[in-house]
PDB file of N, CA and C in Angstrom:
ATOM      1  N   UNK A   1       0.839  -1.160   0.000  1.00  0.00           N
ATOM      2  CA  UNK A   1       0.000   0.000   0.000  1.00  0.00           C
ATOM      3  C   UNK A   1       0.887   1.227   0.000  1.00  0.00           C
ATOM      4  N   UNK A   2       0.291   2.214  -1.204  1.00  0.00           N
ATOM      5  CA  UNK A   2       1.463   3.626  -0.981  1.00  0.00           C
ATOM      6  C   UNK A   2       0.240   4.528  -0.530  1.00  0.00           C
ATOM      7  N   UNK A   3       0.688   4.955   0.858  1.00  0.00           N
ATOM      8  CA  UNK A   3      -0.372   6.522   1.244  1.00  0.00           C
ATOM      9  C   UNK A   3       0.059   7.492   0.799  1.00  0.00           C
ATOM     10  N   UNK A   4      -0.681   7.800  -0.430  1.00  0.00           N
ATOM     11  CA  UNK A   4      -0.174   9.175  -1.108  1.00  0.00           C
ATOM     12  C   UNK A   4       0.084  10.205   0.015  1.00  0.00           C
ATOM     13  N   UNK A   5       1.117  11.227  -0.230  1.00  0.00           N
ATOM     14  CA  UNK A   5       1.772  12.298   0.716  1.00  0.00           C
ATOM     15  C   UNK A   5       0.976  12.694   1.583  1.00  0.00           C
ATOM     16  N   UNK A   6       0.108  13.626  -0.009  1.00  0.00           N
ATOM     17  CA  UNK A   6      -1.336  14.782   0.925  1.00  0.00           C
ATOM     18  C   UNK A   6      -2.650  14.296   1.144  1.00  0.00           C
ATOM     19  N   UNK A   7      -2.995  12.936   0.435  1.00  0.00           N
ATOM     20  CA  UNK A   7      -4.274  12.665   0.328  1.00  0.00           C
ATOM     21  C   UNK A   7      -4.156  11.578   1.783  1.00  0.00           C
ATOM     22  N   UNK A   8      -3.588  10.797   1.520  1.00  0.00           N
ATOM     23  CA  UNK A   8      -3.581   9.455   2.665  1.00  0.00           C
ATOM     24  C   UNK A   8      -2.704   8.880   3.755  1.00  0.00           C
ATOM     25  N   UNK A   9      -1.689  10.405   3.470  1.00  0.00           N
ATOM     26  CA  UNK A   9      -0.712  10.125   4.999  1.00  0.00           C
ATOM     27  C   UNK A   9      -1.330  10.114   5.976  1.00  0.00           C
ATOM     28  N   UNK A  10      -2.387  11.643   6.191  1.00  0.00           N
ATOM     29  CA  UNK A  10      -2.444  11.727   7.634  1.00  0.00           C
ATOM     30  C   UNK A  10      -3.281  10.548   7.815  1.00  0.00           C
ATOM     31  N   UNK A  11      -4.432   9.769   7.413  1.00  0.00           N
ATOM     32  CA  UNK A  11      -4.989   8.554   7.649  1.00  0.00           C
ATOM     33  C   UNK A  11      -4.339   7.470   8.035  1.00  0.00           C
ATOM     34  N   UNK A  12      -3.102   7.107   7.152  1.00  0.00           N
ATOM     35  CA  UNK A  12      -2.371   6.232   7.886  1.00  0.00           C
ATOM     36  C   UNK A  12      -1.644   5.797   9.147  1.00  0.00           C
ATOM     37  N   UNK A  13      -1.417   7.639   9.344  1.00  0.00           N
ATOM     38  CA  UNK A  13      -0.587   7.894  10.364  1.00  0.00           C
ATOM     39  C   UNK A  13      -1.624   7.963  11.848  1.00  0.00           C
ATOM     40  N   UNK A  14      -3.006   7.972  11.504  1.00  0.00           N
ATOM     41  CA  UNK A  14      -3.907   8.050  12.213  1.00  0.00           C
ATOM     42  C   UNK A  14      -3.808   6.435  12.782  1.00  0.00           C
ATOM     43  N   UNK A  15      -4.129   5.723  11.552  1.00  0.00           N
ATOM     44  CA  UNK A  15      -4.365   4.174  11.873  1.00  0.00           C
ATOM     45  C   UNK A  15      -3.538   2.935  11.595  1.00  0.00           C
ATOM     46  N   UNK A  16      -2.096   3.705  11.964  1.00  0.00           N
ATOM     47  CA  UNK A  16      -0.927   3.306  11.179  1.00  0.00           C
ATOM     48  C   UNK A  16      -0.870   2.113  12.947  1.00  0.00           C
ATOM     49  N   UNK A  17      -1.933   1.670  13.670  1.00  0.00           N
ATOM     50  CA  UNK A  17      -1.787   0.189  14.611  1.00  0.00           C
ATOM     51  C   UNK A  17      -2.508  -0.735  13.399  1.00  0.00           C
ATOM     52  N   UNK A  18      -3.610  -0.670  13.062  1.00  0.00           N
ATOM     53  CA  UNK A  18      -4.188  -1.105  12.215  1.00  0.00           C
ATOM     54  C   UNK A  18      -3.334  -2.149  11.180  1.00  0.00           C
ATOM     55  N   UNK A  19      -2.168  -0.946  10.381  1.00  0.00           N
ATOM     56  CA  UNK A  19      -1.384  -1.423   8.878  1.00  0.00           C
ATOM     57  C   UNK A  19      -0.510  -2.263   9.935  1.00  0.00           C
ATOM     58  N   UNK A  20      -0.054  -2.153  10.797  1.00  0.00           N
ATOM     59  CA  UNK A  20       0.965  -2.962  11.368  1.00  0.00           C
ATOM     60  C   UNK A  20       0.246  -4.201  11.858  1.00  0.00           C
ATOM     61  N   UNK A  21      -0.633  -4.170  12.101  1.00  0.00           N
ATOM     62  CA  UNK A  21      -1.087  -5.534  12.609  1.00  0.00           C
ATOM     63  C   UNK A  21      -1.877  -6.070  11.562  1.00  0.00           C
ATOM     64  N   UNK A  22      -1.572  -5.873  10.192  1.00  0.00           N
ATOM     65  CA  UNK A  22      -2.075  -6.555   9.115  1.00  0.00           C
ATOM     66  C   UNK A  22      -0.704  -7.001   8.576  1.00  0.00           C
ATOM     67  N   UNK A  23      -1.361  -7.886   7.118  1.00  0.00           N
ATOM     68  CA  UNK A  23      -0.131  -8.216   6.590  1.00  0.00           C
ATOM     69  C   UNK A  23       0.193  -7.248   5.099  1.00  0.00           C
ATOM     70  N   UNK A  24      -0.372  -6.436   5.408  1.00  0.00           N
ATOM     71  CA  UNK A  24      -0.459  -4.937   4.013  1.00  0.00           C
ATOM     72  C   UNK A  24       0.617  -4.499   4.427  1.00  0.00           C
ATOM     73  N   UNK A  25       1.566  -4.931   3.370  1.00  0.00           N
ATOM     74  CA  UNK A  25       3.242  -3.949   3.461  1.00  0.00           C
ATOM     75  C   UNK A  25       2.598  -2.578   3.001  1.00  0.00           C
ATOM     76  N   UNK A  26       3.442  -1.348   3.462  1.00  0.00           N
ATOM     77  CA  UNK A  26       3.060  -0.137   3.363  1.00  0.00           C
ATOM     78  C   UNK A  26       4.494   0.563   2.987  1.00  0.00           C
ATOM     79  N   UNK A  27       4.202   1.337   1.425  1.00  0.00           N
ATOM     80  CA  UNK A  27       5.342   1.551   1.005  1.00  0.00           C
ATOM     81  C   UNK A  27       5.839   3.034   1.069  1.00  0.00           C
ATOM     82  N   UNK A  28       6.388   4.137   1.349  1.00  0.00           N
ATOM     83  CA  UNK A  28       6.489   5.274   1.074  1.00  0.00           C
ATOM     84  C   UNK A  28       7.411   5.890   0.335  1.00  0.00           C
ATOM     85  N   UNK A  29       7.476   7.771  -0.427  1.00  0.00           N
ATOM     86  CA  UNK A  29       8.329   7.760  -1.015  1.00  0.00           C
ATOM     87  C   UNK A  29       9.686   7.568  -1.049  1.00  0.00           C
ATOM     88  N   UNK A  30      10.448   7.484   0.007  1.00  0.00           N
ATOM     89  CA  UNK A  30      11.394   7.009   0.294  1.00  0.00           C
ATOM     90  C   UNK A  30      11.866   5.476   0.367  1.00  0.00           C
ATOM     91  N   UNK A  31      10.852   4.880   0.000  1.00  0.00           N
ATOM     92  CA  UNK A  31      11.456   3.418  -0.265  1.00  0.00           C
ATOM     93  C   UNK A  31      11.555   3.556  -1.466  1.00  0.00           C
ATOM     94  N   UNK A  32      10.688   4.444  -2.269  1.00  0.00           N
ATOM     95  CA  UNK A  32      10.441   4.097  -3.627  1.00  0.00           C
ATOM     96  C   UNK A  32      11.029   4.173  -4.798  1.00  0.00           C
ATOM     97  N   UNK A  33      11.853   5.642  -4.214  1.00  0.00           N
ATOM     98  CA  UNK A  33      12.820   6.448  -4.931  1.00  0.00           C
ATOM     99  C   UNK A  33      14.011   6.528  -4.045  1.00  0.00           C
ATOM    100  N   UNK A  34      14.253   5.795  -3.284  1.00  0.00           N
ATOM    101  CA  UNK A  34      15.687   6.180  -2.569  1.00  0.00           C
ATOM    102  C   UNK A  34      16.741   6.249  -3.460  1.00  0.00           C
ATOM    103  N   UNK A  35      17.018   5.317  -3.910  1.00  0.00           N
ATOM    104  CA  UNK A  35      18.238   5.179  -4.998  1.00  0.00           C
ATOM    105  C   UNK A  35      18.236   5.661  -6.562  1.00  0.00           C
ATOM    106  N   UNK A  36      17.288   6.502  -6.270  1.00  0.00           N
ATOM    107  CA  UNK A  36      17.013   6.832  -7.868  1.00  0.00           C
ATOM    108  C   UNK A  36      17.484   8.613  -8.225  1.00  0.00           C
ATOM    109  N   UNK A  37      18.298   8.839  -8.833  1.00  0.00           N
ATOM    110  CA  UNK A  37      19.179  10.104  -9.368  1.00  0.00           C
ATOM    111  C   UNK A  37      18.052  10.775 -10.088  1.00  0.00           C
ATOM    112  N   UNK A  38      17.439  10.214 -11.489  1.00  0.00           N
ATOM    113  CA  UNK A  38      16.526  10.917 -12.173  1.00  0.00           C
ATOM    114  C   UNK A  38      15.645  10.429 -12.583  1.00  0.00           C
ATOM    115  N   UNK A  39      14.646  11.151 -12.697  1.00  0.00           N
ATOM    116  CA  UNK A  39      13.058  10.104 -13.125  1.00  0.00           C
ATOM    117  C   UNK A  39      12.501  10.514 -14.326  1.00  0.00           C
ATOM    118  N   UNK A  40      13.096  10.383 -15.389  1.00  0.00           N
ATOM    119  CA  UNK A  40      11.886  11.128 -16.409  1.00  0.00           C
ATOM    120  C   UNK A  40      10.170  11.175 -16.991  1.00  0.00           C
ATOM    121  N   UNK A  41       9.746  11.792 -16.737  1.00  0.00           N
ATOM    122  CA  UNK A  41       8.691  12.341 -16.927  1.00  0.00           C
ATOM    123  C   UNK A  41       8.137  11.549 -18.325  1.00  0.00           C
ATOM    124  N   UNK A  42       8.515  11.823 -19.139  1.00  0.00           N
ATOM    125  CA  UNK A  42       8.065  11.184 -20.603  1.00  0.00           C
ATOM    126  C   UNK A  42       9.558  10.788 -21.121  1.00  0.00           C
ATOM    127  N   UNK A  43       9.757   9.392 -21.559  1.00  0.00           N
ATOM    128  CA  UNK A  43      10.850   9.084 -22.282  1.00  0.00           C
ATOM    129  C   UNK A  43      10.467   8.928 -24.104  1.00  0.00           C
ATOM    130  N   UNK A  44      10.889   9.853 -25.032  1.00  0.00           N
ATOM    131  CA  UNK A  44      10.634   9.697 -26.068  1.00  0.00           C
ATOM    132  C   UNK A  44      12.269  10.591 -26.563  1.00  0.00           C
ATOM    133  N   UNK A  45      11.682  10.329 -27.723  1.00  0.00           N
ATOM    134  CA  UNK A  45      12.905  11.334 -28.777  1.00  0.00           C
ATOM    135  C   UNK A  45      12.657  12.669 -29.144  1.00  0.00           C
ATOM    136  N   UNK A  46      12.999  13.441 -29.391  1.00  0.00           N
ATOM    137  CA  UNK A  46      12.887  14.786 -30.318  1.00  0.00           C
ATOM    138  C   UNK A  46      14.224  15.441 -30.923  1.00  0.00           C
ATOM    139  N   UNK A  47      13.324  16.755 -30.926  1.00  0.00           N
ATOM    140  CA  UNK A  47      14.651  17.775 -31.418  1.00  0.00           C
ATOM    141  C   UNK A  47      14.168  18.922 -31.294  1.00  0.00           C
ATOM    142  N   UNK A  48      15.351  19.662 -31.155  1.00  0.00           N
ATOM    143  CA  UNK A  48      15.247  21.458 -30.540  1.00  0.00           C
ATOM    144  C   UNK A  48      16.207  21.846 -29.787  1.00  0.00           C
ATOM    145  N   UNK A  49      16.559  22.848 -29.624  1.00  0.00           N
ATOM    146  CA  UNK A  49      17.273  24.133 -28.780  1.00  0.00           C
ATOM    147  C   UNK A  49      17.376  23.453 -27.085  1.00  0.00           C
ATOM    148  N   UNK A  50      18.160  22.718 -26.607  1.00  0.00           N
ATOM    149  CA  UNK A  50      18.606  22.406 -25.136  1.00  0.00           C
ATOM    150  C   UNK A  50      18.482  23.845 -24.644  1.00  0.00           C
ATOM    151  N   UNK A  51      17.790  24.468 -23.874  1.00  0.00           N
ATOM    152  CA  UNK A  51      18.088  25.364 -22.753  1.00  0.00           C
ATOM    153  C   UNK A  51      17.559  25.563 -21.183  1.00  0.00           C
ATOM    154  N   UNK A  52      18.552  25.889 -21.161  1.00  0.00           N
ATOM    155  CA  UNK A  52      18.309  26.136 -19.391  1.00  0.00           C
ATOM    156  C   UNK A  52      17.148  27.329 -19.035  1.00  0.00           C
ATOM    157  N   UNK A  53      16.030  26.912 -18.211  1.00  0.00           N
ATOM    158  CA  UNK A  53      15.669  28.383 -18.383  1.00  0.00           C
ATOM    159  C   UNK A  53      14.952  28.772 -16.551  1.00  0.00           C
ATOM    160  N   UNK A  54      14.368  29.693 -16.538  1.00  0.00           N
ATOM    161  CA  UNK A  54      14.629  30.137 -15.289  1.00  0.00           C
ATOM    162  C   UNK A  54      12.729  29.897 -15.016  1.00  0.00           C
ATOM    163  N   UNK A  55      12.137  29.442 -13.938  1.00  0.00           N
ATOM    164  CA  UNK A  55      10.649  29.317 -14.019  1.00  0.00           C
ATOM    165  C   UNK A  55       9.663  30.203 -15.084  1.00  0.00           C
ATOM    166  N   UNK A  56      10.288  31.713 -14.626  1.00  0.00           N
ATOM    167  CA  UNK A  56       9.134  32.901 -15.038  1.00  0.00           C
ATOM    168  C   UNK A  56       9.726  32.814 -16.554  1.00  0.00           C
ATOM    169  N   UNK A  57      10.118  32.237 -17.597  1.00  0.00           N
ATOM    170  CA  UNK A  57      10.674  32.137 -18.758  1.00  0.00           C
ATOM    171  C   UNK A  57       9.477  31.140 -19.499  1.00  0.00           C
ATOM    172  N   UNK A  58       9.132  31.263 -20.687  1.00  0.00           N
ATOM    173  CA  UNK A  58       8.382  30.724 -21.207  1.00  0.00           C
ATOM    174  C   UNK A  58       8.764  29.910 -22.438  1.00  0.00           C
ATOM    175  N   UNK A  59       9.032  28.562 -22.795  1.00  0.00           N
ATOM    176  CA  UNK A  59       9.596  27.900 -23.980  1.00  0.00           C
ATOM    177  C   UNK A  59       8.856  28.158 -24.899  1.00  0.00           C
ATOM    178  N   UNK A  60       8.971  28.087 -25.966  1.00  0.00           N
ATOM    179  CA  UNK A  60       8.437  27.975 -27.451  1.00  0.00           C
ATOM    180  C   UNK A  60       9.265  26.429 -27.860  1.00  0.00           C
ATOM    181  N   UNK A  61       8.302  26.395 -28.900  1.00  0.00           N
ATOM    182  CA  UNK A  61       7.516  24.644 -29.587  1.00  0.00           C
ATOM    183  C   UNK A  61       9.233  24.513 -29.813  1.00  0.00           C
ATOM    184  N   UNK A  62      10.138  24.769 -30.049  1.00  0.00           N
ATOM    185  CA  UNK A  62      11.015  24.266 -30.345  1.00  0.00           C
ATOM    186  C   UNK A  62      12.295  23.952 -29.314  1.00  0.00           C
ATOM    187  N   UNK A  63      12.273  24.522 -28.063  1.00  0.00           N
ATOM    188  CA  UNK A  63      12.932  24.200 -27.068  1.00  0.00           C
ATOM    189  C   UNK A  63      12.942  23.177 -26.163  1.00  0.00           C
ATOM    190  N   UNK A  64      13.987  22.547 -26.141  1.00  0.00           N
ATOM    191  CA  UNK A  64      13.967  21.308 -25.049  1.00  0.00           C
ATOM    192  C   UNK A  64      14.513  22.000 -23.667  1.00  0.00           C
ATOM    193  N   UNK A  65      13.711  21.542 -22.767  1.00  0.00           N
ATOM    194  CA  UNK A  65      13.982  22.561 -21.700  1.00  0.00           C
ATOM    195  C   UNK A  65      14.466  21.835 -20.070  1.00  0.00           C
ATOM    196  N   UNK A  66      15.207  22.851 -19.681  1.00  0.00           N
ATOM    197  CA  UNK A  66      16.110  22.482 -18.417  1.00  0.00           C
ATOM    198  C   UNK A  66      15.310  23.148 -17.170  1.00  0.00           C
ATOM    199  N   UNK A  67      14.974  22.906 -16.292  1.00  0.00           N
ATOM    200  CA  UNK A  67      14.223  23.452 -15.280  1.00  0.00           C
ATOM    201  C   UNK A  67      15.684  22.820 -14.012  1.00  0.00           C
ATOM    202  N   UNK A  68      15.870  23.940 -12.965  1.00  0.00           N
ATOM    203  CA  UNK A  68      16.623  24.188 -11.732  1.00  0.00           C
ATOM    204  C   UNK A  68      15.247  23.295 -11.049  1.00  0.00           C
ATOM    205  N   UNK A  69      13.786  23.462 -11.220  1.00  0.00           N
ATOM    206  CA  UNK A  69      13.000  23.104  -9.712  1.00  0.00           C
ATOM    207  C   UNK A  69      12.325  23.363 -11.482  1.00  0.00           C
ATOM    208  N   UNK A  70      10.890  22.585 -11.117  1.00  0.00           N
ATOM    209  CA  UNK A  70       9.536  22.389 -11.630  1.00  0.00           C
ATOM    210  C   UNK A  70       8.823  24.301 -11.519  1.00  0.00           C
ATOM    211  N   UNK A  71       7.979  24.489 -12.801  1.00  0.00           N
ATOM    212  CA  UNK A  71       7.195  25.555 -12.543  1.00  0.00           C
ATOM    213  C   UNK A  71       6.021  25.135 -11.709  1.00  0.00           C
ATOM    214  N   UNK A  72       5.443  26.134 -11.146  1.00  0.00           N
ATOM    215  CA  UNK A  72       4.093  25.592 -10.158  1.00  0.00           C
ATOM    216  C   UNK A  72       3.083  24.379 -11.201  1.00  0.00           C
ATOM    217  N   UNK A  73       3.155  24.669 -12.435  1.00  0.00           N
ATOM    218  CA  UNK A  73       2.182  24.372 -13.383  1.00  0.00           C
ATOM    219  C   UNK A  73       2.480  22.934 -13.727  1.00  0.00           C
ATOM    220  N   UNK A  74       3.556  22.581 -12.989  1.00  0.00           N
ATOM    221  CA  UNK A  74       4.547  21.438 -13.564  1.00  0.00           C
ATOM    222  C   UNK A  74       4.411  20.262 -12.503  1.00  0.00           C
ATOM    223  N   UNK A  75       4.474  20.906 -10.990  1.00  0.00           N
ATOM    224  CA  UNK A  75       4.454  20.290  -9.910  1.00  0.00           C
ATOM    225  C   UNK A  75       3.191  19.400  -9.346  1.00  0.00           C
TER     226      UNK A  75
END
């Protein structure tokens, strides 16, 4: 069982005697992704302009783009 962050932590954490005295392994993000460097989002091919760009910056159709942190719109 994964308790999503915002939706089903605090529940778990409410009735987290319950998950223990079952046999429902309970997984979180840190088991999930511990060892993991990068996760991509969509794995496909393209082509375009690599750039780095800063949140408040806006790409056009031809840029492959570098984000420091996710835009809100992204997250």
């Amino acid at each position: 069982y994964y308790p999503m962050p915002r939706a089903a932590l605090p529940r778990y954490l409410r009735e987290r005697q319950l998950y223990d005295a079952s046999r429902i392994p309970v997984l979180f993000e840190g088991d999930l992704y511990a060892d993991l460097s990068f996760l991509p989002l969509n794995i496909a091919e393209g082509y375009g302009l690599l750039r780095r760009m800063d949140p408040e910056d806006r790409p056009n159709s031809r840029d492959i783009v570098i984000y420091e942190t996710l835009p809100n719109e992204l997250s």
